[in-house]
Protein backbone atom coordinates (compact mmCIF):
# COMPACT_ATOMS: atom_id res chain seq x y z
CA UNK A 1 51.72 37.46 18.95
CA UNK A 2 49.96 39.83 16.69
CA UNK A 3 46.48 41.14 16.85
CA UNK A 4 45.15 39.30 13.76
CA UNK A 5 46.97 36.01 15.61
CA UNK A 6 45.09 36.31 19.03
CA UNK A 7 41.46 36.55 16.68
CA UNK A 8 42.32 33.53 14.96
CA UNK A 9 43.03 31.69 18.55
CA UNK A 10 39.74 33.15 19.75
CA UNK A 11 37.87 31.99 16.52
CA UNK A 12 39.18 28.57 16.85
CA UNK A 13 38.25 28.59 20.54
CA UNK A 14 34.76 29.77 20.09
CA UNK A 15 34.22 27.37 16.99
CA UNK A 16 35.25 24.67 19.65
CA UNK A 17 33.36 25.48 22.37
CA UNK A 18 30.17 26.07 19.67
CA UNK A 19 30.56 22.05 18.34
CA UNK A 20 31.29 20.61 22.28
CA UNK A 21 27.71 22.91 23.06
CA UNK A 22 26.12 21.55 20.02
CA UNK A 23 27.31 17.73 21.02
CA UNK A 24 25.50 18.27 24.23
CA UNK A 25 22.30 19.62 23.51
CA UNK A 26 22.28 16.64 20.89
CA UNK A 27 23.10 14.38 23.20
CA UNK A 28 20.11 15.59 25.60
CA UNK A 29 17.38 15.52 22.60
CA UNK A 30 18.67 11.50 22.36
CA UNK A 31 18.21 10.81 26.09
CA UNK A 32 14.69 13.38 25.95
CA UNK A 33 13.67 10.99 22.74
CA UNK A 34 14.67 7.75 24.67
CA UNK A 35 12.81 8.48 27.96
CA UNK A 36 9.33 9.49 26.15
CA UNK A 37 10.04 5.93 24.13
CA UNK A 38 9.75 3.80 27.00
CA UNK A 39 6.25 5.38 26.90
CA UNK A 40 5.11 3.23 24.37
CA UNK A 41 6.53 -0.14 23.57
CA UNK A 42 9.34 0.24 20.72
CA UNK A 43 8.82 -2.15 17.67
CA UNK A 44 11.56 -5.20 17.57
CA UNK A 45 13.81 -5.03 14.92
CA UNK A 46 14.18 -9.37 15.18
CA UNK A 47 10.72 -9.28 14.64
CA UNK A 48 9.32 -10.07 11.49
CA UNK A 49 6.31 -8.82 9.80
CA UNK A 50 3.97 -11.08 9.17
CA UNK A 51 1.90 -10.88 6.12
CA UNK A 52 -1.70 -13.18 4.94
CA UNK A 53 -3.30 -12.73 2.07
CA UNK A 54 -6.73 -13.00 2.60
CA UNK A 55 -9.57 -13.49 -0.20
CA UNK A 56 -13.38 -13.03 1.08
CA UNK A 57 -16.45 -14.61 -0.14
CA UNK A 58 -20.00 -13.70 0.30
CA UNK A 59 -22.91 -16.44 0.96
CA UNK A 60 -23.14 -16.88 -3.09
CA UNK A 61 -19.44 -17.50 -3.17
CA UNK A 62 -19.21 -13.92 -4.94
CA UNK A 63 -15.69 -11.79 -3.81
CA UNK A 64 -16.22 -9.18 -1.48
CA UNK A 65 -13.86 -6.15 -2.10
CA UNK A 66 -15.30 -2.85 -0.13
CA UNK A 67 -13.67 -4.14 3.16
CA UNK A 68 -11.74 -1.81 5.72
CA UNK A 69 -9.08 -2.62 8.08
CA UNK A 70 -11.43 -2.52 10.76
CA UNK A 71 -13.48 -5.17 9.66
CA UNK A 72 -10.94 -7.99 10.44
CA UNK A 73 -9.50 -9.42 12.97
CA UNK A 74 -6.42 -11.54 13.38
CA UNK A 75 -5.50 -14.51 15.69
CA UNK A 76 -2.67 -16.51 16.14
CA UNK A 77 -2.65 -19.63 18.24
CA UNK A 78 -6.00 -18.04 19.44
CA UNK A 79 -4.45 -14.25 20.60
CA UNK A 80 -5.66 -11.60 18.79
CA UNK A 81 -3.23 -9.88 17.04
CA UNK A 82 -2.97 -5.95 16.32
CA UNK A 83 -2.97 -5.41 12.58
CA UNK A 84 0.02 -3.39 11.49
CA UNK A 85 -0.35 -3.28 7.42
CA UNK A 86 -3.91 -3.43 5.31
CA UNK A 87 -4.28 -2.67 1.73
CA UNK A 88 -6.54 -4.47 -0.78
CA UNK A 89 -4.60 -2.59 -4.31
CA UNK A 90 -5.55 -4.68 -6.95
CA UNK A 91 -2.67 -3.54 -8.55
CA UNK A 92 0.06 -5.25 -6.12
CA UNK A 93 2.26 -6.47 -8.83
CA UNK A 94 2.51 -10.46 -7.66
CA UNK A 95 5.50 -13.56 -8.08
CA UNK A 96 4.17 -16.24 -9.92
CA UNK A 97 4.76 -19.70 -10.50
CA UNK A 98 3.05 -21.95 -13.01
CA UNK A 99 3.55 -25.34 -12.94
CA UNK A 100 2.45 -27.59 -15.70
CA UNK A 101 2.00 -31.23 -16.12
CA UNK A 102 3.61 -32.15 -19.54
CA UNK A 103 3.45 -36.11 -18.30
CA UNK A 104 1.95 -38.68 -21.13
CA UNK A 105 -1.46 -38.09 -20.28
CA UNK A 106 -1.62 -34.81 -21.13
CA UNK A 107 -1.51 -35.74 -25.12
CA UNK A 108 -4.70 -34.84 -25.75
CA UNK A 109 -4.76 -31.96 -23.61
CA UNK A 110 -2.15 -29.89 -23.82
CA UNK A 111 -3.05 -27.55 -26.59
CA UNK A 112 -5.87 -26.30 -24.93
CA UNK A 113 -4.45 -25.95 -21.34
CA UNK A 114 -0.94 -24.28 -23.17
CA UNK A 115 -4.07 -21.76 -24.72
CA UNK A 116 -5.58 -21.29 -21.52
CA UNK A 117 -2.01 -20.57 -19.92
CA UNK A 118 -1.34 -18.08 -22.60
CA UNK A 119 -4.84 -16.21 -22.20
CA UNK A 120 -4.02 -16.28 -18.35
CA UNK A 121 -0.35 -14.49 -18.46
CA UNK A 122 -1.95 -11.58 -21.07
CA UNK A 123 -4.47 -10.99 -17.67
CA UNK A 124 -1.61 -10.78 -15.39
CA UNK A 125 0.21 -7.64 -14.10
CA UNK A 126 2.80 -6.07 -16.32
CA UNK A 127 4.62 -5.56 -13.25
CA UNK A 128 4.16 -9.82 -12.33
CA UNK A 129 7.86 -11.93 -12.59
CA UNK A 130 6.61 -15.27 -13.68
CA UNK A 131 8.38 -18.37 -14.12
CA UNK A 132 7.39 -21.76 -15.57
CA UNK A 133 8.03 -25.33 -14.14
CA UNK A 134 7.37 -28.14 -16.41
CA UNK A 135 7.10 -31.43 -14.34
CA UNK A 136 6.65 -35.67 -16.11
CA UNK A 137 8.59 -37.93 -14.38
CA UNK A 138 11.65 -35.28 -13.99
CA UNK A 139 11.37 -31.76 -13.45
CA UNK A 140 12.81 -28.97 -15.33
CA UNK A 141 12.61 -25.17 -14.72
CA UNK A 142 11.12 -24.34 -18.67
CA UNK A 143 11.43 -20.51 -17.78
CA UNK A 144 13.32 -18.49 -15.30
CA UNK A 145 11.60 -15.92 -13.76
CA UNK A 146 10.75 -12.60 -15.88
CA UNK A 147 8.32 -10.20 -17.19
CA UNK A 148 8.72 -10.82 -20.87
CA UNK A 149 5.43 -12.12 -22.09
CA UNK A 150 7.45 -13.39 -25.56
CA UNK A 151 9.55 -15.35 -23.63
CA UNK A 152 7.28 -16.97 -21.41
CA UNK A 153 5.01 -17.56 -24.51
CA UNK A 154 7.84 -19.23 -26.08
CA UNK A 155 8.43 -21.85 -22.98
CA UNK A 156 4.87 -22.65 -22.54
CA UNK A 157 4.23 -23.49 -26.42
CA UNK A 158 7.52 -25.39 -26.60
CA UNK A 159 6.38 -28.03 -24.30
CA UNK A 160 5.46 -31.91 -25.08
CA UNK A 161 3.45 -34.46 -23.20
CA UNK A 162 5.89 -37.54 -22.46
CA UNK A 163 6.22 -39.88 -19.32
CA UNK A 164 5.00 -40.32 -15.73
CA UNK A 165 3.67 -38.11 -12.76
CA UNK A 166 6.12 -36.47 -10.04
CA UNK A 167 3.55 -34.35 -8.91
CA UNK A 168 4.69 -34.15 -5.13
CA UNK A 169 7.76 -33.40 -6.37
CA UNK A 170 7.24 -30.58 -8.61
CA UNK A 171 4.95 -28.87 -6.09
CA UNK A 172 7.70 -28.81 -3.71
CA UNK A 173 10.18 -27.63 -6.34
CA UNK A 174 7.68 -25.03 -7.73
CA UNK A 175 7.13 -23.71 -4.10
CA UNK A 176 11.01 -23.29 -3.60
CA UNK A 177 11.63 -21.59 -6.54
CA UNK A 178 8.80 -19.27 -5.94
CA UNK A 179 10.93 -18.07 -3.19
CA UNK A 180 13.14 -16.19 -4.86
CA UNK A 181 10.61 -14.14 -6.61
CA UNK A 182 10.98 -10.43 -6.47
CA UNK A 183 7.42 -9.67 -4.90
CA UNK A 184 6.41 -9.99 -1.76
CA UNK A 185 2.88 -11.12 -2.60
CA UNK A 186 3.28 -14.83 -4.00
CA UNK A 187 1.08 -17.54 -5.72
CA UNK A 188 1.63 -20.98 -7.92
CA UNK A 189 -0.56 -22.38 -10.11
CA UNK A 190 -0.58 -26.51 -10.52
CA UNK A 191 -2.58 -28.18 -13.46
CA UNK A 192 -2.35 -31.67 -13.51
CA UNK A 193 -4.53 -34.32 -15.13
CA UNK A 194 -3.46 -37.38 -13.38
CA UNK A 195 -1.98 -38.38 -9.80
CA UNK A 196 1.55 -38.79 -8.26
CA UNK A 197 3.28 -41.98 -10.31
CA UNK A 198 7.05 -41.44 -9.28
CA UNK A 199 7.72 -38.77 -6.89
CA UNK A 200 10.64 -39.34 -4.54
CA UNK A 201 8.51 -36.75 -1.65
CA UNK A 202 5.62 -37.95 -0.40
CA UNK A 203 2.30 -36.14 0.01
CA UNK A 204 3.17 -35.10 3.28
CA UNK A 205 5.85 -33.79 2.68
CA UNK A 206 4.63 -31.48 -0.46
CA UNK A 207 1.36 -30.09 2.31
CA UNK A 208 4.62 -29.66 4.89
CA UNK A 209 6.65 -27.25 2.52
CA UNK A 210 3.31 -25.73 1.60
CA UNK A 211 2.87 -24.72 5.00
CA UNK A 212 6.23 -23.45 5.22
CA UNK A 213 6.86 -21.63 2.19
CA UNK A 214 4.90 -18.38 1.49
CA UNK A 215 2.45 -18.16 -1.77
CA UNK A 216 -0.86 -19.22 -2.25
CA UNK A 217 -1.46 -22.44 -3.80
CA UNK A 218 -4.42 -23.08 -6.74
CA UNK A 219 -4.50 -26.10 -8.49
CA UNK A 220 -6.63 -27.02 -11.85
CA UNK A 221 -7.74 -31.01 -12.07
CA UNK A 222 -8.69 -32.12 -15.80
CA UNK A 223 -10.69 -34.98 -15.52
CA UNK A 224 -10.81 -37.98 -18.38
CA UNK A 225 -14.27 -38.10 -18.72
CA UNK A 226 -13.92 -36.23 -22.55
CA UNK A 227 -13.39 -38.15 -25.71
CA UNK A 228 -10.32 -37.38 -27.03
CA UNK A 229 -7.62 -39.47 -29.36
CA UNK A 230 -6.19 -40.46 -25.98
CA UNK A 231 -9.18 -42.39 -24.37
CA UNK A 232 -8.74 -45.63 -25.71
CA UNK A 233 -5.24 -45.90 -23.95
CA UNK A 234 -6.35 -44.25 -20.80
CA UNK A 235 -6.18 -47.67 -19.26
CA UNK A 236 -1.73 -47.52 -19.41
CA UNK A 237 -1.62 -44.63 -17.35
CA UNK A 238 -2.56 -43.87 -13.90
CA UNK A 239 -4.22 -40.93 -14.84
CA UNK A 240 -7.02 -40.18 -12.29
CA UNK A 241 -6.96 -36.68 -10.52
CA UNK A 242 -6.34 -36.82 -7.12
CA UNK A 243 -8.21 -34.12 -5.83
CA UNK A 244 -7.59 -34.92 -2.26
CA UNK A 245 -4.34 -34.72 -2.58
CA UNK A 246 -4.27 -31.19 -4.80
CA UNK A 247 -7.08 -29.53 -1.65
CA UNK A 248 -4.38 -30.65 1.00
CA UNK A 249 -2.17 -28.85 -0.86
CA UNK A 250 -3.75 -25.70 -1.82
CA UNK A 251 -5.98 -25.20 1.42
CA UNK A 252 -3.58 -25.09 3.19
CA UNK A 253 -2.36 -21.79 1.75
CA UNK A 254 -5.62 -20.38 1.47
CA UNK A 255 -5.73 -21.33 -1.89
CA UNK A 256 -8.41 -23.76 -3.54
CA UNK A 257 -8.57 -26.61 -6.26
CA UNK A 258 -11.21 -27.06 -9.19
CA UNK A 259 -11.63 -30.18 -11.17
CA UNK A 260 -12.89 -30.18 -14.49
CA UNK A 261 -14.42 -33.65 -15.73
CA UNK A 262 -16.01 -34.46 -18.42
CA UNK A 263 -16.65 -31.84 -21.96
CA UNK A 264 -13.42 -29.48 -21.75
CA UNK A 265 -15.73 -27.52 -24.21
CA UNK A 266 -19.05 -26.38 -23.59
CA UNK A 267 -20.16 -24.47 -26.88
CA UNK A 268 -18.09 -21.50 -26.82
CA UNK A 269 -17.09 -21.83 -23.46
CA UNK A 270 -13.75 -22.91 -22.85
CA UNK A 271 -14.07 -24.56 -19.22
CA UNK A 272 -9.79 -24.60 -18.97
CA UNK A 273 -9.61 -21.35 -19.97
CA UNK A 274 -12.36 -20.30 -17.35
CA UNK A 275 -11.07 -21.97 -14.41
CA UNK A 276 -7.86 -20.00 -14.86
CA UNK A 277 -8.94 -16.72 -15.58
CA UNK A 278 -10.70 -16.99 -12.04
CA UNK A 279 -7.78 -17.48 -10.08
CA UNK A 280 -5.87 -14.56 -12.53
CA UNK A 281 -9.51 -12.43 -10.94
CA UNK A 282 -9.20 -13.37 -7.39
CA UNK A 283 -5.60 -12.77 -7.02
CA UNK A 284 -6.69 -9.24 -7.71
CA UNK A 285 -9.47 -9.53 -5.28
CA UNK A 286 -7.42 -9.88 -2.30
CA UNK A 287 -6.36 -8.18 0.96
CA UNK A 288 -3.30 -8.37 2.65
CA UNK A 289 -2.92 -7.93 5.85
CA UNK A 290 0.35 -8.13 7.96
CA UNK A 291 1.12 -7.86 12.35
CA UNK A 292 3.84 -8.07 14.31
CA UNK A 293 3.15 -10.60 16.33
CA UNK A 294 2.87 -10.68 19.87
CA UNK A 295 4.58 -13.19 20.70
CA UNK A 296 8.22 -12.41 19.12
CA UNK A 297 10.40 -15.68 20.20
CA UNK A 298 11.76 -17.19 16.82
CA UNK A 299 11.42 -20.86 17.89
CA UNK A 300 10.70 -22.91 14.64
CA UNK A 301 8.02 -23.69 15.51
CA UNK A 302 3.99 -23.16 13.33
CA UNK A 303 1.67 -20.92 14.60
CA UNK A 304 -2.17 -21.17 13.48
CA UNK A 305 -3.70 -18.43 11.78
CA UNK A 306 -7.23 -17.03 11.59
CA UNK A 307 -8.30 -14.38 10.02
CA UNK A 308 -12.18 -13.35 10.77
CA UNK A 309 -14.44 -10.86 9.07
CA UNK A 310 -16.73 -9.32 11.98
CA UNK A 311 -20.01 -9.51 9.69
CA UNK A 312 -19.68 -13.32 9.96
CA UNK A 313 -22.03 -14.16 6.76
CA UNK A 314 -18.49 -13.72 4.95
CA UNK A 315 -16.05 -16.63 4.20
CA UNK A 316 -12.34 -15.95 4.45
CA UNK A 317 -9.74 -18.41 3.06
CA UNK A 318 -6.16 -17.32 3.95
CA UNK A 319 -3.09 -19.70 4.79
CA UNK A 320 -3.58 -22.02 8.06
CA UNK A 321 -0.05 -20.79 9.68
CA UNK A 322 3.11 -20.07 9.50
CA UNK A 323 7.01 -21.20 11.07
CA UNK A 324 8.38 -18.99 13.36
CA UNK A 325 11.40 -18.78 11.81
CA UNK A 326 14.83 -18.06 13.82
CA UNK A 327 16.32 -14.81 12.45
């Protein structure tokens, strides 16, 4: 064997013995990096993250927005919780459903709640996916999800007031479709002027997927206390808000309802077009707060939430609980 022959060998040899030396000290950094692990307990990957969105009120019912991390705490089923993620961006671009009673009852109002919808999707986040939900007595998505503000302009003004109520039913289907939004913050927005009339789902079973699904909930009740070229046939329909029914709803997901009755017009106020501007402002006005909770078994079952500020003259809504899902 030549010279140049017996350098190659040795090249090939040392290269080899360089990668089997390499392997091994990489090998000991893995076993170094597991040992000073077990130090500290390692973070689940079958655990999920789980994420409230809290809003906080002062004694005059005013938002309060300065808070820190450190000025919550979190319970579930009663065990504190450590909190993992905090941030209170009023920029957190959001999934949103609207759902929109087009039933008969809504002849007289429609024009003024499809302005109010209008003002309330020029507020929202460029970044927002929105999708509309028209409900009567059957329920129809109007518009998919999507960030075009033509579009969704389009849908709302090409709906008409005809037939009954399937409330239940469209807050269940609103809440499933929400789902599939892009963003992990979520919220739907019911306005209804009249109660359930032909819902297959009950009430219990609209609060149960509530519960379940993830979004915040606000509804918007229009009473029939205004004159309008519908009153004298208010007597056909069953058109009385049920505002019982829209609170166990929305409260559940630390949302809230607000009933309108009587003047939809108060000079130049436009009372519609208030009420949902202020849930477009407190949906900025939020904090969101996630843990990994303690106790990690995925066993279906709902765990209670609580969420408490430590300077206790605040009020914090957030959603009651949550399903343990199995992964």
């Amino acid at each position: 064997m030549g010279e140049n022959e017996n350098w190659g060998i040795l090249m090939f040899t040392s290269f080899d013995s360089l990668v089997a030396r390499a392997s091994a000290i990489a090998f000991c950094i893995i076993l170094s990096a597991a040992s000073k692990s077990q130090d500290t307990p390692p973070i689940k990957v079958d655990v999920q993250l789980v994420s409230v969105t809290a809003t906080v009120e002062d004694e005059q019912g005013h938002p309060v927005t300065n808070l820190k991390q450190e000025d919550f705490e979190v319970f579930e089923d009663g065990v504190r919780q450590q909190i993992a993620v905090f941030h209170n961006d009023e920029n957190i671009p959001v999934s949103l459903g609207i759902v929109f009673d087009t039933s008969g009852s809504m002849v007289d109002k429609i024009e003024g709640v499809q302005d109010a919808v209008l003002h309330f999707i020029q507020t929202t986040n460029p970044d927002d996916d929105i999708f509309l939900l028209r409900f009567s007595s059957s329920i129809r998505i109007a518009q998919e999800f999507t960030d075009d503000r033509k579009r969704l302009k389009r849908a709302v003004g090409s709906l008409h007031p005809r037939g009954a109520t399937a409330l239940y039913d469209a807050a269940i289907r609103g809440l499933e479709y929400l789902q599939g939004g892009r963003n992990k913050k979520k919220a739907l927005l019911l306005i209804t002027d009249g109660n359930d009339t032909s819902s297959e789902a009950t009430l219990k079973q609209a609060v149960a997927t509530a519960q379940q699904a993830e979004g915040i909930v606000y509804a918007l009740g229009i009473g029939h206390g205004e004159k309008g070229s519908f009153g004298h046939l208010q007597g056909l329909f069953h058109d009385t808000v049920d505002v019982e029914a829209l609170k166990s709803i929305t409260d559940v997901t630390g949302g809230r309802t607000v009933l309108l009755e009587g003047e939809l017009h108060r000079g130049s106020s436009d009372r519609v077009d208030d009420a949902v501007q202020s849930f477009s402002d407190e949906l900025r006005k939020q904090y969101t707060i996630g843990y990994y909770p303690l106790k990690t078994e995925a066993d279906g079952r709902y765990r209670h939430l609580q969420v408490r500020p430590r300077d206790r003259s605040y009020a914090v809504r957030t959603r009651e609980g949550y399903v343990a899902r199995r992964m």
